[in-house]
PDB file of N, CA and C in Angstrom:
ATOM      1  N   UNK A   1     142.634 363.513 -15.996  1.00  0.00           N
ATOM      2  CA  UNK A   1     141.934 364.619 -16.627  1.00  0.00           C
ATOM      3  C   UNK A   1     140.768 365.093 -15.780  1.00  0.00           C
ATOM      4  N   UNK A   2     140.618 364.171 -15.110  1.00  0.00           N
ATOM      5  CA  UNK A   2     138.975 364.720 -13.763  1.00  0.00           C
ATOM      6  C   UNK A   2     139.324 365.565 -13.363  1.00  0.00           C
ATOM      7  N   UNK A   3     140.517 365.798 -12.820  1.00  0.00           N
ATOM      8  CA  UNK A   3     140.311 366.801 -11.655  1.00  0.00           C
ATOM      9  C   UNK A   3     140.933 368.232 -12.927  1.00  0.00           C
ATOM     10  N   UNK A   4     141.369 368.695 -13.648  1.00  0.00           N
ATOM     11  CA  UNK A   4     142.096 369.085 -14.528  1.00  0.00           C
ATOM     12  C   UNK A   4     140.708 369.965 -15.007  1.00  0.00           C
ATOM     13  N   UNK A   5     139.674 369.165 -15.749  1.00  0.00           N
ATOM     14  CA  UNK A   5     138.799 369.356 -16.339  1.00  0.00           C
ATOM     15  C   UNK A   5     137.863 370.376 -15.217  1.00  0.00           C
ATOM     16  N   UNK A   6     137.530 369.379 -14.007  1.00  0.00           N
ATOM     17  CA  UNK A   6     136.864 370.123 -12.708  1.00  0.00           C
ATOM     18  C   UNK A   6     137.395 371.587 -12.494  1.00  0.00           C
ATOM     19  N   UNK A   7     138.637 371.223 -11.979  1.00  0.00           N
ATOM     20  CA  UNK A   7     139.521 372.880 -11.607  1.00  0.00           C
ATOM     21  C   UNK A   7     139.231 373.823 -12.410  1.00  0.00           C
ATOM     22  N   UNK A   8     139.206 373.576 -13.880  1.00  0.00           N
ATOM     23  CA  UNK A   8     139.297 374.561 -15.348  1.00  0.00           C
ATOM     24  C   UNK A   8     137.882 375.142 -15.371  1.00  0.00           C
ATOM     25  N   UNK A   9     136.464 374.541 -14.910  1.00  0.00           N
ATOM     26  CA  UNK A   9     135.649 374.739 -15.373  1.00  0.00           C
ATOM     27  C   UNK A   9     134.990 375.609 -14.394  1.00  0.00           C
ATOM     28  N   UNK A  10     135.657 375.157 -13.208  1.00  0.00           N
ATOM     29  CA  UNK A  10     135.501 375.652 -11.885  1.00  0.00           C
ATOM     30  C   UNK A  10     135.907 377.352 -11.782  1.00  0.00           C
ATOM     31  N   UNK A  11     137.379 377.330 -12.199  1.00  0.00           N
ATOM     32  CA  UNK A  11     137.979 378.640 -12.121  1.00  0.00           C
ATOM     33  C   UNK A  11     137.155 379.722 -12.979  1.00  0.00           C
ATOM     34  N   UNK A  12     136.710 378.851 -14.144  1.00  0.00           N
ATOM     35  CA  UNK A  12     135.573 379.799 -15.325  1.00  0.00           C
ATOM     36  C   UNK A  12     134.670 380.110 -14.610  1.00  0.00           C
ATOM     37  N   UNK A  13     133.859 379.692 -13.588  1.00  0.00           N
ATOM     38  CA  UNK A  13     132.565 380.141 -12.875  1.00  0.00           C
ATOM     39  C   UNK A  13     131.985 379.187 -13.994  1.00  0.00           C
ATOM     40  N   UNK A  14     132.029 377.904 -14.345  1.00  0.00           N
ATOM     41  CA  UNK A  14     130.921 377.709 -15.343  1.00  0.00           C
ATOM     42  C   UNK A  14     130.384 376.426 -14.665  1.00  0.00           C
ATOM     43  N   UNK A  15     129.450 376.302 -15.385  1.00  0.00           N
ATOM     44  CA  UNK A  15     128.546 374.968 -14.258  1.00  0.00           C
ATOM     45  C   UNK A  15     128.722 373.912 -15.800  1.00  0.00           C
ATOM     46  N   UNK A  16     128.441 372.787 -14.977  1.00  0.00           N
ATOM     47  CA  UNK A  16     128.370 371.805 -16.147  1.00  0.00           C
ATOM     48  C   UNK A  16     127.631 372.143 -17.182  1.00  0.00           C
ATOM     49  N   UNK A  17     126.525 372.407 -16.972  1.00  0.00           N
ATOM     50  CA  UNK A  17     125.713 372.435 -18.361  1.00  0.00           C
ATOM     51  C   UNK A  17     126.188 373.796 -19.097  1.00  0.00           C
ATOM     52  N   UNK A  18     126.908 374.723 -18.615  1.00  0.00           N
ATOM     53  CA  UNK A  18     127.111 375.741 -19.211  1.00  0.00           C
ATOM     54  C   UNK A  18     128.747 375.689 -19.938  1.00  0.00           C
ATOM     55  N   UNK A  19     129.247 374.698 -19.492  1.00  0.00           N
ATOM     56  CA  UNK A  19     130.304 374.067 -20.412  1.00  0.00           C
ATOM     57  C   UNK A  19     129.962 373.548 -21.817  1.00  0.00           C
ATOM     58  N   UNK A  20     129.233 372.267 -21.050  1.00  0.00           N
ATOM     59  CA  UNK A  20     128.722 371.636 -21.855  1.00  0.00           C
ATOM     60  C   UNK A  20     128.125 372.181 -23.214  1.00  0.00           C
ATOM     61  N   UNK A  21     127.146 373.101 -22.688  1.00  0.00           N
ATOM     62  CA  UNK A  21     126.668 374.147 -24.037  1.00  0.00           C
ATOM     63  C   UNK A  21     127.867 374.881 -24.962  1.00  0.00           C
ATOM     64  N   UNK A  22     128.809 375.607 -24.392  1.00  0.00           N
ATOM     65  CA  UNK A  22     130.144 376.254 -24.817  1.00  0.00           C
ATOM     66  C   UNK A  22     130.695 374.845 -25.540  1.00  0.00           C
ATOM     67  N   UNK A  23     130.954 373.841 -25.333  1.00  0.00           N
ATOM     68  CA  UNK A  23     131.581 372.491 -26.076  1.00  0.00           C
ATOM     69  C   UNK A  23     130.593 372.270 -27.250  1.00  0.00           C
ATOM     70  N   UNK A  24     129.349 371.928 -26.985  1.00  0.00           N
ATOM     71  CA  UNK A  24     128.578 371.528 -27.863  1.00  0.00           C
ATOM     72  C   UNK A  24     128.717 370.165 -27.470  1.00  0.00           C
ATOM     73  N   UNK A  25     128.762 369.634 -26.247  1.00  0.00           N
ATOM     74  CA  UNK A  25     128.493 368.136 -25.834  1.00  0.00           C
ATOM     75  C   UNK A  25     127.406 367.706 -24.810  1.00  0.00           C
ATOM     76  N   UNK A  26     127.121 366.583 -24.567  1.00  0.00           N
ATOM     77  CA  UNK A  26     126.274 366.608 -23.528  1.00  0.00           C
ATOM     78  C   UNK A  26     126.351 366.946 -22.232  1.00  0.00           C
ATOM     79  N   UNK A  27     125.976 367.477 -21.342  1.00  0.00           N
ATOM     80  CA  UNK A  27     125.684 367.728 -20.290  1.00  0.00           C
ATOM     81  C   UNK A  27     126.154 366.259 -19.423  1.00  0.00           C
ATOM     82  N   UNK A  28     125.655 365.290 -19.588  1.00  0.00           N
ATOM     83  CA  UNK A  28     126.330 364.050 -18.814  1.00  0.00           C
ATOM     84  C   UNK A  28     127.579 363.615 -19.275  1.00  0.00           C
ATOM     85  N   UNK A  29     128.234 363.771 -20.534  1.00  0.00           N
ATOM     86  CA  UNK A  29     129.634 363.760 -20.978  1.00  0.00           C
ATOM     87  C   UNK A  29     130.358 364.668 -19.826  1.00  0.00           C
ATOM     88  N   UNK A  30     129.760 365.682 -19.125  1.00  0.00           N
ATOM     89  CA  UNK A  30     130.888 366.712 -18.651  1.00  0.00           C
ATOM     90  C   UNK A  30     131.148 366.203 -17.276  1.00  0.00           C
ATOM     91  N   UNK A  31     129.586 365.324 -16.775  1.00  0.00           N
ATOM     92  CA  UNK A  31     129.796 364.341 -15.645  1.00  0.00           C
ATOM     93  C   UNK A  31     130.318 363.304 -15.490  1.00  0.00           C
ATOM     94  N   UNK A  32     130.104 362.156 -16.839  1.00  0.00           N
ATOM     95  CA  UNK A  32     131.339 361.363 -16.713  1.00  0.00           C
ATOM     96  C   UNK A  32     132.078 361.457 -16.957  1.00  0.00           C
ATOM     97  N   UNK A  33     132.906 362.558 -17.583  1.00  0.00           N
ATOM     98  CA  UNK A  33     134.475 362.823 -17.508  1.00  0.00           C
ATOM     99  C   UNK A  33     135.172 363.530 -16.133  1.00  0.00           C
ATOM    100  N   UNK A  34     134.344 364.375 -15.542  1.00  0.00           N
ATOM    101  CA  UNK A  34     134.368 364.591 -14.282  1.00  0.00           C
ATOM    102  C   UNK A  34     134.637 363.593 -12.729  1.00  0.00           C
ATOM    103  N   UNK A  35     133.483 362.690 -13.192  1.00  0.00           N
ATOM    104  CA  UNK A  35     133.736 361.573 -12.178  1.00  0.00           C
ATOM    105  C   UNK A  35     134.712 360.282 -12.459  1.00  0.00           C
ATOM    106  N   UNK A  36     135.183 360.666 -13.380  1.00  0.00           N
ATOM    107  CA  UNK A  36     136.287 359.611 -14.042  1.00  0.00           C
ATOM    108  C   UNK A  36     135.908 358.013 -14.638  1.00  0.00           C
ATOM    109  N   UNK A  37     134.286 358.585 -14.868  1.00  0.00           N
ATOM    110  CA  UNK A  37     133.821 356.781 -15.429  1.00  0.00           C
ATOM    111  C   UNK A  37     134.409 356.787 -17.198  1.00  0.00           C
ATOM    112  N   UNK A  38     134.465 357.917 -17.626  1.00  0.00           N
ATOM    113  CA  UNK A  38     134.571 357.843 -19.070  1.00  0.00           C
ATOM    114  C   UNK A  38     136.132 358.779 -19.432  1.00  0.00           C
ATOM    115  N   UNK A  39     136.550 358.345 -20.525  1.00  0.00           N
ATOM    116  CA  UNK A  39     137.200 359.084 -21.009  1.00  0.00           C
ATOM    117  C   UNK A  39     137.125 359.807 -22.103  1.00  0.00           C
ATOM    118  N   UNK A  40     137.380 361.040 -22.618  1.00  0.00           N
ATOM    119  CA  UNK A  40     136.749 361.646 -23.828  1.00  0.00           C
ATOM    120  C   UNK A  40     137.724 361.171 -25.065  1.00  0.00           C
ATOM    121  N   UNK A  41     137.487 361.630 -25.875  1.00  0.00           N
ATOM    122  CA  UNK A  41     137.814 361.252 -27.481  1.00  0.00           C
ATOM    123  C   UNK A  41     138.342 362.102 -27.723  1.00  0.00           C
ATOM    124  N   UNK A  42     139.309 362.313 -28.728  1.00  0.00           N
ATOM    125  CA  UNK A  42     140.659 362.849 -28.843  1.00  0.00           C
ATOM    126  C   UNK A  42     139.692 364.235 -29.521  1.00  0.00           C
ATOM    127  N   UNK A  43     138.302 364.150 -30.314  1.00  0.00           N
ATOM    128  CA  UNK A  43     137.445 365.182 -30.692  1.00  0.00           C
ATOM    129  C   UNK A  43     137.156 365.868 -29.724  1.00  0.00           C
ATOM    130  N   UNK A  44     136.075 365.291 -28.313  1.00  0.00           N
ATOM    131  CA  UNK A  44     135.947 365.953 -27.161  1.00  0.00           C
ATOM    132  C   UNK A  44     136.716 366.592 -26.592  1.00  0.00           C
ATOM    133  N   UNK A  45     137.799 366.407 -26.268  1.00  0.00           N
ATOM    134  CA  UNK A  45     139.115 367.127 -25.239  1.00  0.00           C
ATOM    135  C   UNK A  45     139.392 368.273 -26.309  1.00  0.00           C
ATOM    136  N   UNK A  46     139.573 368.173 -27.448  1.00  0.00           N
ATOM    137  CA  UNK A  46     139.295 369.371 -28.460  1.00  0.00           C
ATOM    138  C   UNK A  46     138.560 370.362 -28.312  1.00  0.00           C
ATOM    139  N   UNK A  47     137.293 370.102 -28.001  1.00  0.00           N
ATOM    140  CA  UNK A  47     135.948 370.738 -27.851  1.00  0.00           C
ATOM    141  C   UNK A  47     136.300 371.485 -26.750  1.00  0.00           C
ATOM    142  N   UNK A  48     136.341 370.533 -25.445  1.00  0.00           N
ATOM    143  CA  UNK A  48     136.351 371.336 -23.808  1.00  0.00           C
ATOM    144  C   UNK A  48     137.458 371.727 -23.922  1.00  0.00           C
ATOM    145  N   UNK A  49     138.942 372.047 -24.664  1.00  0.00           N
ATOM    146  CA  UNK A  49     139.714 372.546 -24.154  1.00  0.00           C
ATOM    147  C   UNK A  49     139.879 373.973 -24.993  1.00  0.00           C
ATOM    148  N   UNK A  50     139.118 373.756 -25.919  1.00  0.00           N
ATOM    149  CA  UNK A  50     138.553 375.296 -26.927  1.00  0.00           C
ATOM    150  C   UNK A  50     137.798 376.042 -26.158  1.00  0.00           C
ATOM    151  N   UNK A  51     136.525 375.523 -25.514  1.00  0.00           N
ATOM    152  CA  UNK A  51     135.424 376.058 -24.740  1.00  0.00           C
ATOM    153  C   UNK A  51     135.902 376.431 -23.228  1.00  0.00           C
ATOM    154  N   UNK A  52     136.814 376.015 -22.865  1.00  0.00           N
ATOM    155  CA  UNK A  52     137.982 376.357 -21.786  1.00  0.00           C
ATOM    156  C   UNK A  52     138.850 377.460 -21.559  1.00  0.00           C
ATOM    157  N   UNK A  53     139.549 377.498 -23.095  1.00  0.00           N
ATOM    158  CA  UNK A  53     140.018 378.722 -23.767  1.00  0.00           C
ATOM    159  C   UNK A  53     141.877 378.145 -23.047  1.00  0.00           C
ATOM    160  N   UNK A  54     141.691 377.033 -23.098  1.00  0.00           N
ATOM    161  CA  UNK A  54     143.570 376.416 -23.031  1.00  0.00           C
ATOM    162  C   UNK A  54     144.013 375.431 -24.054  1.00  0.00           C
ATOM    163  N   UNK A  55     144.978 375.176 -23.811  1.00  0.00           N
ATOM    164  CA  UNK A  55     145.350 374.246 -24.855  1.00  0.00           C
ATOM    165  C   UNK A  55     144.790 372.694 -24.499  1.00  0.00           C
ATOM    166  N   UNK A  56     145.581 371.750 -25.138  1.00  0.00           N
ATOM    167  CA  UNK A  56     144.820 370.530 -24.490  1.00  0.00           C
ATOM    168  C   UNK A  56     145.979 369.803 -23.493  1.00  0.00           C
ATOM    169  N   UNK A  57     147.069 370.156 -23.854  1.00  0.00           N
ATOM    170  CA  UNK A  57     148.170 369.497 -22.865  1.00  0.00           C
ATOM    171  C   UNK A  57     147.630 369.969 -21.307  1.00  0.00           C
ATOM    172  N   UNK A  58     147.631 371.543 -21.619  1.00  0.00           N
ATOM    173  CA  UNK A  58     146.433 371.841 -19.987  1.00  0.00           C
ATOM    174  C   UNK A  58     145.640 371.088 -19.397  1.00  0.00           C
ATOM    175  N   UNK A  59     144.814 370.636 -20.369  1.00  0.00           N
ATOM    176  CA  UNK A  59     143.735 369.987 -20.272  1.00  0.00           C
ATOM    177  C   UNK A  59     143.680 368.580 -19.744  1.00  0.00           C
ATOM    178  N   UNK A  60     144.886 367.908 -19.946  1.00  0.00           N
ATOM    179  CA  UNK A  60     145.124 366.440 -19.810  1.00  0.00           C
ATOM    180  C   UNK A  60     146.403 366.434 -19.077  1.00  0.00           C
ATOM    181  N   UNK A  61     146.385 367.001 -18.779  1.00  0.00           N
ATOM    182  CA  UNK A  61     147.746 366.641 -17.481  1.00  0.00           C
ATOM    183  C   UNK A  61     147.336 366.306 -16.340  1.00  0.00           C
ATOM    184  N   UNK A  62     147.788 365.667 -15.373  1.00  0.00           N
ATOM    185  CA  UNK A  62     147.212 365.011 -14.281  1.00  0.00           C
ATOM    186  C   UNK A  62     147.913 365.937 -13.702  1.00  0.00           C
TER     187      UNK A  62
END
């Protein structure tokens, strides 16, 4: 999902924290899911893949 999440947020022009704000999550949630220390919660991937504007299979495909 790192790189998935990266690419998506990337192609938006959006910066982490400006995801992050669009999700309604933290700002370091968008970094450790990014750098692959964490994995999100079946709620989160909800969130970023709404605030993304894709589905979530998008979202989580390697």
């Amino acid at each position: 999902m790192k790189v998935n999440l990266k690419n998506l947020r990337c192609e938006r022009g959006l910066s982490q924290a400006a995801l992050a704000k669009k999700a309604q999550v933290a700002q370091s949630s968008i970094c450790y899911l990014e750098s692959g220390q964490k994995n999100p919660s079946v709620r989160m991937a909800i969130k970023l893949a709404k605030a993304l504007e894709v589905d979530l299979t998008t979202l989580i495909e390697s």
